[in-house]
PDB file of N, CA and C in Angstrom:
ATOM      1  N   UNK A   1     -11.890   3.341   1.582  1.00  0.00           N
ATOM      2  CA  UNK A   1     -11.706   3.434   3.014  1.00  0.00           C
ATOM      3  C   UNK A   1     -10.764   4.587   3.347  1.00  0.00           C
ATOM      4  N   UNK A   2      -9.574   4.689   2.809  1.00  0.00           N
ATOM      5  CA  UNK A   2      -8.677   5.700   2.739  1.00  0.00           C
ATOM      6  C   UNK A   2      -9.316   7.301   2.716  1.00  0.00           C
ATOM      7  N   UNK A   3      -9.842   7.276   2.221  1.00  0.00           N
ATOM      8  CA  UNK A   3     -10.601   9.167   1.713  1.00  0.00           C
ATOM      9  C   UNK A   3     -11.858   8.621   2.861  1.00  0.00           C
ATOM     10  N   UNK A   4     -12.595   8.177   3.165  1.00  0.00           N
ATOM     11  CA  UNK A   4     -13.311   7.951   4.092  1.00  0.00           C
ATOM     12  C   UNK A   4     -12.679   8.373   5.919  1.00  0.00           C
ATOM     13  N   UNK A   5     -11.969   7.187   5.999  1.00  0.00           N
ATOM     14  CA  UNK A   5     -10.941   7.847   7.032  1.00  0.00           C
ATOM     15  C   UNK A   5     -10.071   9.379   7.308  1.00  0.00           C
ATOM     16  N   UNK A   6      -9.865   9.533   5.727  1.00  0.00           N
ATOM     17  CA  UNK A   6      -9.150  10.717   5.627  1.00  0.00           C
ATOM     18  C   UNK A   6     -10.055  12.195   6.349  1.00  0.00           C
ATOM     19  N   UNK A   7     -11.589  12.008   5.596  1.00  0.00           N
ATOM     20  CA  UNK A   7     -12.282  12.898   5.947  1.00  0.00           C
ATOM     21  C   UNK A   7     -12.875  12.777   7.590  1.00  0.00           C
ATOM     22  N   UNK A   8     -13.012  11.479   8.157  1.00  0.00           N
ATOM     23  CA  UNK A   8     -13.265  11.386   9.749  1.00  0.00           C
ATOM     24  C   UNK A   8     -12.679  12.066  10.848  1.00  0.00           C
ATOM     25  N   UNK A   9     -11.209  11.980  10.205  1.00  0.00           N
ATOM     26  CA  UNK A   9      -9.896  11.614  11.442  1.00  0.00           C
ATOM     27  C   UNK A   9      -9.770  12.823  12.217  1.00  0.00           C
ATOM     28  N   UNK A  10      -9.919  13.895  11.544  1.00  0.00           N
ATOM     29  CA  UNK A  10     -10.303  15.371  12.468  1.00  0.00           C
ATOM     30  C   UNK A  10     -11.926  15.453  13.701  1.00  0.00           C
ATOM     31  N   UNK A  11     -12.605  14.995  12.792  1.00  0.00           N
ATOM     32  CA  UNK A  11     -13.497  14.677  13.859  1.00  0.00           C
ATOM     33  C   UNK A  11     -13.469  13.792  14.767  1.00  0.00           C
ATOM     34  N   UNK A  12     -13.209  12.496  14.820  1.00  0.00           N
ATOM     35  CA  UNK A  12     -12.740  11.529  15.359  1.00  0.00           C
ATOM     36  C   UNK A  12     -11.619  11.590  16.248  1.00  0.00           C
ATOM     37  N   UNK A  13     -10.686  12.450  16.389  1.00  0.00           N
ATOM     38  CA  UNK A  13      -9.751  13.043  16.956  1.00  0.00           C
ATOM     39  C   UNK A  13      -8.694  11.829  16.307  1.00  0.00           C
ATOM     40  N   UNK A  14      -8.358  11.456  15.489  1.00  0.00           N
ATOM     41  CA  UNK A  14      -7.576  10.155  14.994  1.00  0.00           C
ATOM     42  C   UNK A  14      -5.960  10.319  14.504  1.00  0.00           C
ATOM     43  N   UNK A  15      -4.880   9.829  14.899  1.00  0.00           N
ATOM     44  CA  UNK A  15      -4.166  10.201  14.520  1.00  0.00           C
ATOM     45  C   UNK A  15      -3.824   8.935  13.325  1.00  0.00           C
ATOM     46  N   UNK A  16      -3.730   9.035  11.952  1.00  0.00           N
ATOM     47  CA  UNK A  16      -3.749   7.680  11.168  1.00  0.00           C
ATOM     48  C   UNK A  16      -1.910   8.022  10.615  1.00  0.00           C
ATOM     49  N   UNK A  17      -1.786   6.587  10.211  1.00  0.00           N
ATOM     50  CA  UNK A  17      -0.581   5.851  10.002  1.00  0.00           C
ATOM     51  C   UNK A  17      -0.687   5.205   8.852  1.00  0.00           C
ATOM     52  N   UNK A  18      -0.496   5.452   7.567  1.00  0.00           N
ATOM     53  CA  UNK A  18      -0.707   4.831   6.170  1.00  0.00           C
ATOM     54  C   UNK A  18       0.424   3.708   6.113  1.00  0.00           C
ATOM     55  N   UNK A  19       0.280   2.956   6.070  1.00  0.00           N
ATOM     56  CA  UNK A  19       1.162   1.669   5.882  1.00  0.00           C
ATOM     57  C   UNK A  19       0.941   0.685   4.901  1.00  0.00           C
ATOM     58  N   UNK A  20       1.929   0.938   3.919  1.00  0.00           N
ATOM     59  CA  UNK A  20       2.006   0.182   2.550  1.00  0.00           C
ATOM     60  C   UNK A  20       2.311  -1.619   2.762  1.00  0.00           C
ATOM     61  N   UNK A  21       1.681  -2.806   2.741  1.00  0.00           N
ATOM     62  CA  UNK A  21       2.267  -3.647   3.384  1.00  0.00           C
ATOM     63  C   UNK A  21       3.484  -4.373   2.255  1.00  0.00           C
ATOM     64  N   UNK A  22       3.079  -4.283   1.286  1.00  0.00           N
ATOM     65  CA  UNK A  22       4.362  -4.540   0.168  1.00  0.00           C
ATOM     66  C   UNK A  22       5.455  -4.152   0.727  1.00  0.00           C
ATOM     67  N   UNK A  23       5.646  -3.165   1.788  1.00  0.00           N
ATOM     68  CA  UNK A  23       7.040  -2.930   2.163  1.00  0.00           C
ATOM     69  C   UNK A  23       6.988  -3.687   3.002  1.00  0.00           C
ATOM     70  N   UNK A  24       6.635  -4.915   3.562  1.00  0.00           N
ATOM     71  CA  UNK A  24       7.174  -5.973   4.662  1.00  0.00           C
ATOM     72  C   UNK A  24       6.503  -6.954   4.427  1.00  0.00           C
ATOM     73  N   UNK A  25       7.604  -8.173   4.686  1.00  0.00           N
ATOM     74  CA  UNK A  25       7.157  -9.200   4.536  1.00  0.00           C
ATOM     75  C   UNK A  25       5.849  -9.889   5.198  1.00  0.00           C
ATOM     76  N   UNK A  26       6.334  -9.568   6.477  1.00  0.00           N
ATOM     77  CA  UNK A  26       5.433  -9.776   7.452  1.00  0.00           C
ATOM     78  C   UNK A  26       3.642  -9.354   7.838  1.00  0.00           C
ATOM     79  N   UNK A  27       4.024  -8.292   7.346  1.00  0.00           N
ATOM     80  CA  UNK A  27       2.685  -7.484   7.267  1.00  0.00           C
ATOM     81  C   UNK A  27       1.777  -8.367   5.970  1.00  0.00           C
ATOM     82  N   UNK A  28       2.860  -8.223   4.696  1.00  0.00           N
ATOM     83  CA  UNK A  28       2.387  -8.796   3.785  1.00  0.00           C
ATOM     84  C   UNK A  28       1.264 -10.707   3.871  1.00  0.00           C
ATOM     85  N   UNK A  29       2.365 -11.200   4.762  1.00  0.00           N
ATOM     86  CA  UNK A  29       1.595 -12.477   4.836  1.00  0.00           C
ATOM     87  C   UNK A  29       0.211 -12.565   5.543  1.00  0.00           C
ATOM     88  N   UNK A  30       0.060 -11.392   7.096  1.00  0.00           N
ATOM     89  CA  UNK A  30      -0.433 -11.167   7.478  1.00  0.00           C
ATOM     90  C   UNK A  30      -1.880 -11.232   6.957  1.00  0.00           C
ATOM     91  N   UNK A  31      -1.997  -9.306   6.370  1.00  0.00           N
ATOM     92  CA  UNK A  31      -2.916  -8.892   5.941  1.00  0.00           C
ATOM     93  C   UNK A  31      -3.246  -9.395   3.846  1.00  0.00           C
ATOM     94  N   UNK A  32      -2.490  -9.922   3.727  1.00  0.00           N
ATOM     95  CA  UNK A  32      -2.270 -10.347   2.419  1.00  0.00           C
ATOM     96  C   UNK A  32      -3.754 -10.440   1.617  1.00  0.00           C
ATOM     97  N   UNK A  33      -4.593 -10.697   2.095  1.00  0.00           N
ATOM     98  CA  UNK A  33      -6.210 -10.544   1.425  1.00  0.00           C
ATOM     99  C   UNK A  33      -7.569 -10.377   1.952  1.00  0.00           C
ATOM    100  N   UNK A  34      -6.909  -9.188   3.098  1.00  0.00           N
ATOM    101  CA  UNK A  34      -7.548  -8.137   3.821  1.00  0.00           C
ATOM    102  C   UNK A  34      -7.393  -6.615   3.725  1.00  0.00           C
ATOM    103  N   UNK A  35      -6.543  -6.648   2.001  1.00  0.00           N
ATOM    104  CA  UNK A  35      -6.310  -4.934   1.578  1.00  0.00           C
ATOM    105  C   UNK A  35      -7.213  -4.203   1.121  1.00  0.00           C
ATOM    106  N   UNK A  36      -7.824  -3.018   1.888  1.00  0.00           N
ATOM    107  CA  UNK A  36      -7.056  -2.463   2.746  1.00  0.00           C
ATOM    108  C   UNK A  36      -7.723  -2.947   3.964  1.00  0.00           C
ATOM    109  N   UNK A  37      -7.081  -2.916   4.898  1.00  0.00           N
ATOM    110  CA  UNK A  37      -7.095  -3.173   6.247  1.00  0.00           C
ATOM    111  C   UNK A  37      -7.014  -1.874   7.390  1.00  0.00           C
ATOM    112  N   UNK A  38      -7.954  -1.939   7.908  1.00  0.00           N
ATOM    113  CA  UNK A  38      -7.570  -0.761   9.263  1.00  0.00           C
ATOM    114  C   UNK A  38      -7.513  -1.722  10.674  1.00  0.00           C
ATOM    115  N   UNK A  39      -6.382  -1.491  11.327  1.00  0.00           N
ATOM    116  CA  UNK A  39      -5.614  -1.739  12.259  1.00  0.00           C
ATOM    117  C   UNK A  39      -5.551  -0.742  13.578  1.00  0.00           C
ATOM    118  N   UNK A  40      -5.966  -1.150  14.775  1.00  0.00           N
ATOM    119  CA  UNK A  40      -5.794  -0.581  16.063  1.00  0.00           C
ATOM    120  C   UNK A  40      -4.408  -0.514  16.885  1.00  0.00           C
ATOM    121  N   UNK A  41      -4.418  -0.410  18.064  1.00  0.00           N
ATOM    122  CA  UNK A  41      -3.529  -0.867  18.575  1.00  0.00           C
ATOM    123  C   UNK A  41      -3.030  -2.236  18.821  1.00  0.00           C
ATOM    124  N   UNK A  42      -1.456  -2.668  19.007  1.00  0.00           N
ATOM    125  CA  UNK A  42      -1.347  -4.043  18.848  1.00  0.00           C
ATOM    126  C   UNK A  42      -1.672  -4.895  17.310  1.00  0.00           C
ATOM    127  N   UNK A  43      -2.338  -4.110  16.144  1.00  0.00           N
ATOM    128  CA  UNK A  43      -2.324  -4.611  14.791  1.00  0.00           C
ATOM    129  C   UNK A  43      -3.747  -5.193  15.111  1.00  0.00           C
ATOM    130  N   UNK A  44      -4.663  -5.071  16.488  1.00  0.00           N
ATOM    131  CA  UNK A  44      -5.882  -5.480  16.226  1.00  0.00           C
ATOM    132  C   UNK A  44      -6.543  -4.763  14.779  1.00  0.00           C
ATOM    133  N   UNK A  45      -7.317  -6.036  14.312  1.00  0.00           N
ATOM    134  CA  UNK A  45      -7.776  -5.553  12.734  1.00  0.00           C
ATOM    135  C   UNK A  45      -9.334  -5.146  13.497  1.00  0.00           C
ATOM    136  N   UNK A  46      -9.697  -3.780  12.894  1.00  0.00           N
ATOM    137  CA  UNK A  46     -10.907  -3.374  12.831  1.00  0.00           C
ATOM    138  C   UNK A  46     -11.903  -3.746  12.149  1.00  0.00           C
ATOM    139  N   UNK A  47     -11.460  -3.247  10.650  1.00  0.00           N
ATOM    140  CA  UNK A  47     -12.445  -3.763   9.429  1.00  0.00           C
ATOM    141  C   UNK A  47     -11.392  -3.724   8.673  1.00  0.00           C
ATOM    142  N   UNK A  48     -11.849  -4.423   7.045  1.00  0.00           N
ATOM    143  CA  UNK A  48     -11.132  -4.601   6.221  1.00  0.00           C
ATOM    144  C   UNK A  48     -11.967  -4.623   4.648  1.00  0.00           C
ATOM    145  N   UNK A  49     -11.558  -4.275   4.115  1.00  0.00           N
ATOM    146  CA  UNK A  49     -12.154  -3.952   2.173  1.00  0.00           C
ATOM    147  C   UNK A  49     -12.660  -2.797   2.396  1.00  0.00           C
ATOM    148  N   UNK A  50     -13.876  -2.724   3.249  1.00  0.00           N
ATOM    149  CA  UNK A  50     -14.686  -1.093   3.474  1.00  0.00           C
ATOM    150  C   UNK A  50     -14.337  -1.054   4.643  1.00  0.00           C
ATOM    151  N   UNK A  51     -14.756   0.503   5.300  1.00  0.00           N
ATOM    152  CA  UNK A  51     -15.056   1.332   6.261  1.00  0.00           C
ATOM    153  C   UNK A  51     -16.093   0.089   6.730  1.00  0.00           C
ATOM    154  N   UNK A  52     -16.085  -0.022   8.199  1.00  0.00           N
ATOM    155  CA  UNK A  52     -16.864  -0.475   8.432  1.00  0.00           C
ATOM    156  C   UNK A  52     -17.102   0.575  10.147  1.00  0.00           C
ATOM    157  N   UNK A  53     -17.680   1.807   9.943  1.00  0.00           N
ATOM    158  CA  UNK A  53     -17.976   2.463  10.835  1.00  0.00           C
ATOM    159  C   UNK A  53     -18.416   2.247  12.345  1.00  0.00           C
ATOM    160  N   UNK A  54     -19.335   1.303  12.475  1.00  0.00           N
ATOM    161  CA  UNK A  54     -19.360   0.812  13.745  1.00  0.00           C
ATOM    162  C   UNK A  54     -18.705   0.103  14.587  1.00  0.00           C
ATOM    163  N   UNK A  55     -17.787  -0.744  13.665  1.00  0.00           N
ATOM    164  CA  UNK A  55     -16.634  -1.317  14.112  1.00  0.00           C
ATOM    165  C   UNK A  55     -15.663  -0.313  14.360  1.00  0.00           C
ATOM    166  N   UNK A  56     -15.527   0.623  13.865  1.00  0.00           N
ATOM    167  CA  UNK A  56     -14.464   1.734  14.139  1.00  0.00           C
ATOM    168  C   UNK A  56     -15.280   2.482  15.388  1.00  0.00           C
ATOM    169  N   UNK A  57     -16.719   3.098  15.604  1.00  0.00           N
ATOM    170  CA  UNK A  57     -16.502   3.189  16.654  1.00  0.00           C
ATOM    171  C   UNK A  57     -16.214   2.570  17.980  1.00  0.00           C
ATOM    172  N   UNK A  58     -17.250   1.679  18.029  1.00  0.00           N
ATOM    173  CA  UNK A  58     -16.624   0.496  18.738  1.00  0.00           C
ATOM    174  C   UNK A  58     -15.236   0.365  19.552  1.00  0.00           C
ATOM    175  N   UNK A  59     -14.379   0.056  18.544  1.00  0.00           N
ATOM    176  CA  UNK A  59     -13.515   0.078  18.877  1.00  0.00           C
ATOM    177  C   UNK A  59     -12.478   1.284  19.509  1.00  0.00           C
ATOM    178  N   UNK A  60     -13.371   2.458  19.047  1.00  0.00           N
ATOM    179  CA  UNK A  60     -12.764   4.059  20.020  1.00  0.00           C
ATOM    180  C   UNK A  60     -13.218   4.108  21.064  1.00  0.00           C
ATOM    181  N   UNK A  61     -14.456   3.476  21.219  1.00  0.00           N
ATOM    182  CA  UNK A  61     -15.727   3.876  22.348  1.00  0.00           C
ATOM    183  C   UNK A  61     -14.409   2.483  23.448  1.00  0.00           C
ATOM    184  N   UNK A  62     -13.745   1.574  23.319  1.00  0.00           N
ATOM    185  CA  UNK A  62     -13.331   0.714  23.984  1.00  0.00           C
ATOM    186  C   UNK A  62     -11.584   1.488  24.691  1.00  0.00           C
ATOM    187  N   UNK A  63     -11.147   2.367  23.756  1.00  0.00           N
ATOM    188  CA  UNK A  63     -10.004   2.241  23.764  1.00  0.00           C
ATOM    189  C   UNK A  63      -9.918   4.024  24.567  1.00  0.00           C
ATOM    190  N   UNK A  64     -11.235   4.604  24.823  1.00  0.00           N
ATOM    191  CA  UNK A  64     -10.815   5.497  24.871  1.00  0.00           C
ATOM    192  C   UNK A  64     -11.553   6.195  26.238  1.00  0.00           C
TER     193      UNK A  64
END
């Protein structure tokens, strides 16, 4: 998902935020077996394990 995103985010106009959740507890309990996880605004979860592209647009086509 990571190198997927990585290569979108210019086209997509995306500004991304890599967030390790091992560094917080919170996050950790959270997303705990949804890694990796992509997250919107507010920590809305998009998709999670893969890219799930339509859900990502979707969710631009809503927010934007």
């Amino acid at each position: 998902m990571r190198e997927e995103l990585r290569l979108l985010a210019p086209d997509l106009h995306l500004d991304i935020v890599w967030f390790d959740i091992d560094d917080s507890d919170a996050a950790e309990e959270k997303y705990d077996r949804m890694v990796p996880v992509l997250t919107g605004d507010q920590d809305e979860i998009i998709c999670f394990y893969h890219l799930n592209r339509m859900a990502l647009d979707a969710y631009l086509a809503r927010i934007r």
